[in-house]
N, C-alpha and C. Protein backbone atom coordinates (compact mmCIF):
# COMPACT_ATOMS: atom_id res chain seq x y z
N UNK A 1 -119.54 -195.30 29.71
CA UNK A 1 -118.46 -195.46 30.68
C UNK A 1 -118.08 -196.94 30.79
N UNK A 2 -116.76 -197.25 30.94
CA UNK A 2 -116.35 -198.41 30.84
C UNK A 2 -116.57 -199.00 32.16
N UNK A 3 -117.21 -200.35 32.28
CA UNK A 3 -116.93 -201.23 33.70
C UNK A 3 -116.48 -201.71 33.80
N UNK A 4 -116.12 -202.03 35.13
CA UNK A 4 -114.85 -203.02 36.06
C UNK A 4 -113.68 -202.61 35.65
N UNK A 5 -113.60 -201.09 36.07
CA UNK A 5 -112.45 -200.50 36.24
C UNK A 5 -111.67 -200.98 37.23
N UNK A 6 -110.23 -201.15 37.57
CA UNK A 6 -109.25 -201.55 38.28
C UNK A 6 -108.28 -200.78 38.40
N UNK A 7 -107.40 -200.43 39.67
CA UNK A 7 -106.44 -199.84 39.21
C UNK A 7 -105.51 -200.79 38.63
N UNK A 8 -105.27 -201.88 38.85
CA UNK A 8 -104.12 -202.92 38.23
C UNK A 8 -104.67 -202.91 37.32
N UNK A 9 -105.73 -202.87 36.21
CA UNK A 9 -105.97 -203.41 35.00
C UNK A 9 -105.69 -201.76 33.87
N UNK A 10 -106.56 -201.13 35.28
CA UNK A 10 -106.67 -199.80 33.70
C UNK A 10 -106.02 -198.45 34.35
N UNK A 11 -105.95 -197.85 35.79
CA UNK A 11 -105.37 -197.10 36.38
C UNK A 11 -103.82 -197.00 36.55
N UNK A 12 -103.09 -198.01 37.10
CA UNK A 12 -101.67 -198.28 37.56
C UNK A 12 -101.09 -197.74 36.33
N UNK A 13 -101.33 -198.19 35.00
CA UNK A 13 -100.51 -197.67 33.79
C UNK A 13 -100.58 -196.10 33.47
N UNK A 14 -101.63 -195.62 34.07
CA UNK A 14 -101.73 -194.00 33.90
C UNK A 14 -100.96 -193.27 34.92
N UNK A 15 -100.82 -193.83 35.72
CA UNK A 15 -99.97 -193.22 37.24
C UNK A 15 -98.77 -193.63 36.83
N UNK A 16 -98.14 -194.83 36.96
CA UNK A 16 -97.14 -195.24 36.40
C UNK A 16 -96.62 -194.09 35.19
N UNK A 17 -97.03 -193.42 34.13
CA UNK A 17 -96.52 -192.84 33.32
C UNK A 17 -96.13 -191.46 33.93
N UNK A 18 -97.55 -190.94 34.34
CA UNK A 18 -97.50 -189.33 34.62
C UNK A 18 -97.30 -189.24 36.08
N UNK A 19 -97.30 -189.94 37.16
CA UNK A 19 -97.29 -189.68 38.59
C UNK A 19 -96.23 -190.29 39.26
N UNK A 20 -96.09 -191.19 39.03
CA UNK A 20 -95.08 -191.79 40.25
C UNK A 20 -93.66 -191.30 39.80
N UNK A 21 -93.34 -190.55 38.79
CA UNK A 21 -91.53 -190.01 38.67
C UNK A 21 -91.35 -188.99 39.67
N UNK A 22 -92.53 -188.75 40.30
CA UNK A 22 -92.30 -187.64 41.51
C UNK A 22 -93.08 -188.00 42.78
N UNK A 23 -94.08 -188.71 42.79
CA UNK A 23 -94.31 -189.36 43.98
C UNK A 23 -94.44 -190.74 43.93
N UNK A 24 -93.34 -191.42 44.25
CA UNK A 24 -92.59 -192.44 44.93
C UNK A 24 -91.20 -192.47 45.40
N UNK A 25 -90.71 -193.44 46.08
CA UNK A 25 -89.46 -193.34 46.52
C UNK A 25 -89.53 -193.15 47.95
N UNK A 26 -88.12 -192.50 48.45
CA UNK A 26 -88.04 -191.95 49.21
C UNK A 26 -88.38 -191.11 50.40
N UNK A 27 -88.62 -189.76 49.41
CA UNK A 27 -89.11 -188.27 49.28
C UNK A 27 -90.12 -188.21 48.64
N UNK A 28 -91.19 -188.84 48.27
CA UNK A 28 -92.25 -188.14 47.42
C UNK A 28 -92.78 -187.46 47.80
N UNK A 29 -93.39 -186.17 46.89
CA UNK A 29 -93.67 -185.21 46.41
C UNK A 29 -95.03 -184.89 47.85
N UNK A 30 -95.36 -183.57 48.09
CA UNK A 30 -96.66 -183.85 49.13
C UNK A 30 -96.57 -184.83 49.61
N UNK A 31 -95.73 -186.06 49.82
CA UNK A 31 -95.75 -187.44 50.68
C UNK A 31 -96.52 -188.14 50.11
N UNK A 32 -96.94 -188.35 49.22
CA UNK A 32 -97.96 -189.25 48.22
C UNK A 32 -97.56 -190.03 47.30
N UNK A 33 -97.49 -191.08 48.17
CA UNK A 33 -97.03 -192.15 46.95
C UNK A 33 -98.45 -193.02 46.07
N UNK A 34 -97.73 -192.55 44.66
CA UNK A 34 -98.67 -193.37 43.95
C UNK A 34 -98.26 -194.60 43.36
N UNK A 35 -97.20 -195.14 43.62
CA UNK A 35 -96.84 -196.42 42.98
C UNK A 35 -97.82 -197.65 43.44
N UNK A 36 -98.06 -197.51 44.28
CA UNK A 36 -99.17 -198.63 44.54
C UNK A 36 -100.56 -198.31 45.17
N UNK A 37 -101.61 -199.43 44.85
CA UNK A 37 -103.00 -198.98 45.53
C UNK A 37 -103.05 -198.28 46.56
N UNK A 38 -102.25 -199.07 47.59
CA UNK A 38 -102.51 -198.43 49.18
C UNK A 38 -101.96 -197.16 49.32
N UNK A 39 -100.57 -196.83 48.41
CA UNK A 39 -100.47 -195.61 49.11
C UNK A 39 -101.50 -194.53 47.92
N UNK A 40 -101.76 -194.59 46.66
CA UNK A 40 -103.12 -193.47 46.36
C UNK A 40 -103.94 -193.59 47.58
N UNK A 41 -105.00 -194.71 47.76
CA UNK A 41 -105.67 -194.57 48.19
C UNK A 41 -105.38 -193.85 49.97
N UNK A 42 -104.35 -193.69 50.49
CA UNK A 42 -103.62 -193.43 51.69
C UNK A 42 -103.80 -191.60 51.83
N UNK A 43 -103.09 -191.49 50.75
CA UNK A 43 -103.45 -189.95 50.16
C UNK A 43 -102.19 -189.54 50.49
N UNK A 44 -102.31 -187.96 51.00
CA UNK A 44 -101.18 -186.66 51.21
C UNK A 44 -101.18 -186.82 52.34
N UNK A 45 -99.95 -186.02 53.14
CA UNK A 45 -99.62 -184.93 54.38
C UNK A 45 -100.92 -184.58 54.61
N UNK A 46 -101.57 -183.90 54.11
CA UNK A 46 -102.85 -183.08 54.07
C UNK A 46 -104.63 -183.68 54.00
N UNK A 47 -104.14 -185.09 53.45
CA UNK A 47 -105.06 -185.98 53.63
C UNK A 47 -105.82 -186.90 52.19
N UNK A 48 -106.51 -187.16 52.20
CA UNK A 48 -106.82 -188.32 50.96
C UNK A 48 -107.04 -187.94 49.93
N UNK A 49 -106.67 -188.38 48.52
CA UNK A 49 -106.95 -187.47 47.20
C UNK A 49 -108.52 -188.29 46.77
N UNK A 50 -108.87 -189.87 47.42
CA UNK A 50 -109.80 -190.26 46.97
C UNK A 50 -110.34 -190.81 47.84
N UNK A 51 -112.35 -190.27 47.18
CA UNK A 51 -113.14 -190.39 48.02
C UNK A 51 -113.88 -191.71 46.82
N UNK A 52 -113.59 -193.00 47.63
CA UNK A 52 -114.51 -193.78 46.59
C UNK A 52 -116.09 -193.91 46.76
N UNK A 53 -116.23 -194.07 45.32
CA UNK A 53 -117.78 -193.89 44.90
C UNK A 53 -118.04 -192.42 44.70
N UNK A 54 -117.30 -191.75 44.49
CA UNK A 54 -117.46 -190.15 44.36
C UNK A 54 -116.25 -189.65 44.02
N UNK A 55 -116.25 -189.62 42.87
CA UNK A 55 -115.03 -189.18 41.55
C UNK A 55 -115.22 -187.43 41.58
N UNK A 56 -116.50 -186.71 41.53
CA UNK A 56 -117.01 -185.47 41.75
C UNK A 56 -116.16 -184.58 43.02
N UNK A 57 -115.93 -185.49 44.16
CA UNK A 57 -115.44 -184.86 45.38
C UNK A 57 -114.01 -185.11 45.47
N UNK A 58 -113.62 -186.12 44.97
CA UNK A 58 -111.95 -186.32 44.96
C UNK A 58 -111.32 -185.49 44.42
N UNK A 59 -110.24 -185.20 45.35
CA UNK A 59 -108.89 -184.23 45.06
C UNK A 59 -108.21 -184.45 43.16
N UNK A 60 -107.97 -185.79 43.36
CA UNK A 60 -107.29 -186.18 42.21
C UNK A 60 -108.04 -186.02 41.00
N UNK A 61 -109.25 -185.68 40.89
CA UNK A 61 -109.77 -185.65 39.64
C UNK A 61 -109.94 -184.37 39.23
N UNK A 62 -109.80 -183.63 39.86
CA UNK A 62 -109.87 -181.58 40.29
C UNK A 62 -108.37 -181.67 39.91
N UNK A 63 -107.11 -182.53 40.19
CA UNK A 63 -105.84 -182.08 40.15
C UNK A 63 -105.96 -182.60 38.67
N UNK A 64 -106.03 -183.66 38.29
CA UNK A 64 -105.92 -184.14 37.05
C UNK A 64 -106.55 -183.18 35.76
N UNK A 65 -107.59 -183.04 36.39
CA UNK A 65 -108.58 -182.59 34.85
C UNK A 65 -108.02 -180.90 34.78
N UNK A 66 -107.24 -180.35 35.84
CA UNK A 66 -107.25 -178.92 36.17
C UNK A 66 -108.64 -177.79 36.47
N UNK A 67 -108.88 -178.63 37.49
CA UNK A 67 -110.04 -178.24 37.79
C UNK A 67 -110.48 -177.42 39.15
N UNK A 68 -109.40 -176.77 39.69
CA UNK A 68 -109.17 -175.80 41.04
C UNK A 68 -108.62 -174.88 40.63
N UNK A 69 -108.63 -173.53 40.89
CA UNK A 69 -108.54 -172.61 40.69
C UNK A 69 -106.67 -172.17 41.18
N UNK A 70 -106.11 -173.13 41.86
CA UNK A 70 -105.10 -173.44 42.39
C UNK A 70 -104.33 -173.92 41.76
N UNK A 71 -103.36 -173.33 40.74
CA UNK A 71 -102.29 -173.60 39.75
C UNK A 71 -101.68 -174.64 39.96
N UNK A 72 -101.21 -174.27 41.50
CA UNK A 72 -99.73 -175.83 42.04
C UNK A 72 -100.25 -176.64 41.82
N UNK A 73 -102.08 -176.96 42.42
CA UNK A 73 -102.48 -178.33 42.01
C UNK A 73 -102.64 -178.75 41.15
N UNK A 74 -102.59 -178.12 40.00
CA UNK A 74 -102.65 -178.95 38.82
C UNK A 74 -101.34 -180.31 38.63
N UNK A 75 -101.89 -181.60 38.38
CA UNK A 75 -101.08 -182.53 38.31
C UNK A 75 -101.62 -183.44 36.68
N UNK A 76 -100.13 -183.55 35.67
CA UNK A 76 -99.05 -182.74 36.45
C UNK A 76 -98.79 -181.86 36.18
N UNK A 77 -97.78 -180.96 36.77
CA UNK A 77 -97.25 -179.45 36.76
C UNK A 77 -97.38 -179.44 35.21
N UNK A 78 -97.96 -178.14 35.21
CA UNK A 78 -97.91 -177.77 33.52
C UNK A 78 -95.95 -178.09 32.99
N UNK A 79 -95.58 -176.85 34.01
CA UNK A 79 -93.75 -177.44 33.46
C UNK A 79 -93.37 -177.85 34.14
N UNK A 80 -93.04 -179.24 33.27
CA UNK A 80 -92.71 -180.10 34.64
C UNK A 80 -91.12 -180.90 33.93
N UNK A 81 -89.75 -181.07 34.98
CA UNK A 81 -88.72 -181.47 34.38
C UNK A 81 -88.66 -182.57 33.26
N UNK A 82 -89.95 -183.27 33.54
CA UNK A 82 -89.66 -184.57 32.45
C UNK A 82 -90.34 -184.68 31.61
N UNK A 83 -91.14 -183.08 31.37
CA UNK A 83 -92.07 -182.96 30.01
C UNK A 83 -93.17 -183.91 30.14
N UNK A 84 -93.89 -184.47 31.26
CA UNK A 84 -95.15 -185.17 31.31
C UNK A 84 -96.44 -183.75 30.75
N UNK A 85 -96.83 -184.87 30.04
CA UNK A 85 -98.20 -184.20 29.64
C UNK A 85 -99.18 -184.49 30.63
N UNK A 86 -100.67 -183.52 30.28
CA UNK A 86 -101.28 -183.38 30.91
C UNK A 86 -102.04 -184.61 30.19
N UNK A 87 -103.27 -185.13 31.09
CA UNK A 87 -103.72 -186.39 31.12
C UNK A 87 -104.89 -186.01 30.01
N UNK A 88 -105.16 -186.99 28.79
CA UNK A 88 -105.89 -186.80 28.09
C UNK A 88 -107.55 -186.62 29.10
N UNK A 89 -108.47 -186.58 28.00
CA UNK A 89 -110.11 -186.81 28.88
C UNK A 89 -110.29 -188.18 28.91
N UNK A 90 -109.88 -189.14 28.08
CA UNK A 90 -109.94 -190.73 28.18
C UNK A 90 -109.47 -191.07 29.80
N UNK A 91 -107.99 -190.44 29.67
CA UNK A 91 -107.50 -190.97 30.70
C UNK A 91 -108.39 -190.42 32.36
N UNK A 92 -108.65 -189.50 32.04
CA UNK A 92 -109.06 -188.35 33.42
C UNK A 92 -110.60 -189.38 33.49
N UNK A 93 -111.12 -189.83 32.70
CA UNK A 93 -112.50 -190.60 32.37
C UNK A 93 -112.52 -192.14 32.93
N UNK A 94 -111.14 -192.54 32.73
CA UNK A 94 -111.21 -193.78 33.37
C UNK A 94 -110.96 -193.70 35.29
N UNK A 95 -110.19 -192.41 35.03
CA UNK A 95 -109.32 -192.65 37.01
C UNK A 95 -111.25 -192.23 37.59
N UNK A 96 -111.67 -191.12 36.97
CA UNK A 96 -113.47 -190.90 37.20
C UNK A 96 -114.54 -192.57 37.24
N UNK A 97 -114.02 -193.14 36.57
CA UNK A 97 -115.01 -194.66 36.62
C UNK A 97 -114.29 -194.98 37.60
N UNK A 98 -113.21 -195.44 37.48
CA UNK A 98 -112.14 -196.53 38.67
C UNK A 98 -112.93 -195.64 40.27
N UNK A 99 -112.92 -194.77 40.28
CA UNK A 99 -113.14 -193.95 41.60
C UNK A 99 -114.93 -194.27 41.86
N UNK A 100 -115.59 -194.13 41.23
CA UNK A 100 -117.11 -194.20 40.76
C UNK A 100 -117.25 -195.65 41.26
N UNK A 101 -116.41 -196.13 40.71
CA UNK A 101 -116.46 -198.39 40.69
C UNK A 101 -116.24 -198.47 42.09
N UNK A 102 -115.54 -197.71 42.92
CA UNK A 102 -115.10 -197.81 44.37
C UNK A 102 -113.57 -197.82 44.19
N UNK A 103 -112.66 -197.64 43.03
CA UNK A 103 -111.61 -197.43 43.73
C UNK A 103 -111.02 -198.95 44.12
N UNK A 104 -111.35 -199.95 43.68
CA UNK A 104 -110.74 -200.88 43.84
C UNK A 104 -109.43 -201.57 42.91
């Protein structure tokens, strides 16, 4: 596992691709903005996707990897308007360290 994960160094570019064309702005999506640290770490309407130091219990890594039994949550949407793919295991492996590292 890689150390001194960051979201500015190794996270922001994975969100940036697959997350923020639907949550940021305005209107985002569940109210979750991921364009920047504070609002991931801020979470949903519904409450926080991350629990740092525990990648195992966070929302976002169950939504990412498709790992709830709960279709909608899968992020992102299997069909989704702008053809985002689903997040390789590299990628799902680093947001798991970054979260593990604390999420900083």
């Amino acid at each position: 596992t890689k150390t001194g994960v960051t979201y500015a160094t190794d996270v922001k570019t994975i969100f940036d691709a697959s997350c923020v064309k639907c949550h940021s702005g305005d209107k985002p999506k569940a109210r979750l903005k991921m364009d920047t640290l504070e609002g991931v770490l801020k979470g949903t309407k519904e409450g926080k996707i991350v629990t740092a130091g525990d990648s195992a219990s966070s929302f976002i890594v169950k939504a990412v990897a498709h790992a709830t039994t709960e279709k909608d949550s899968w992020m992102p949407p299997l069909k989704n308007k702008a053809g985002i793919q689903p997040l390789t295991p590299e990628q799902i492996g680093l947001i798991r360290a970054w979260i593990d590292q604390g999420a900083k």
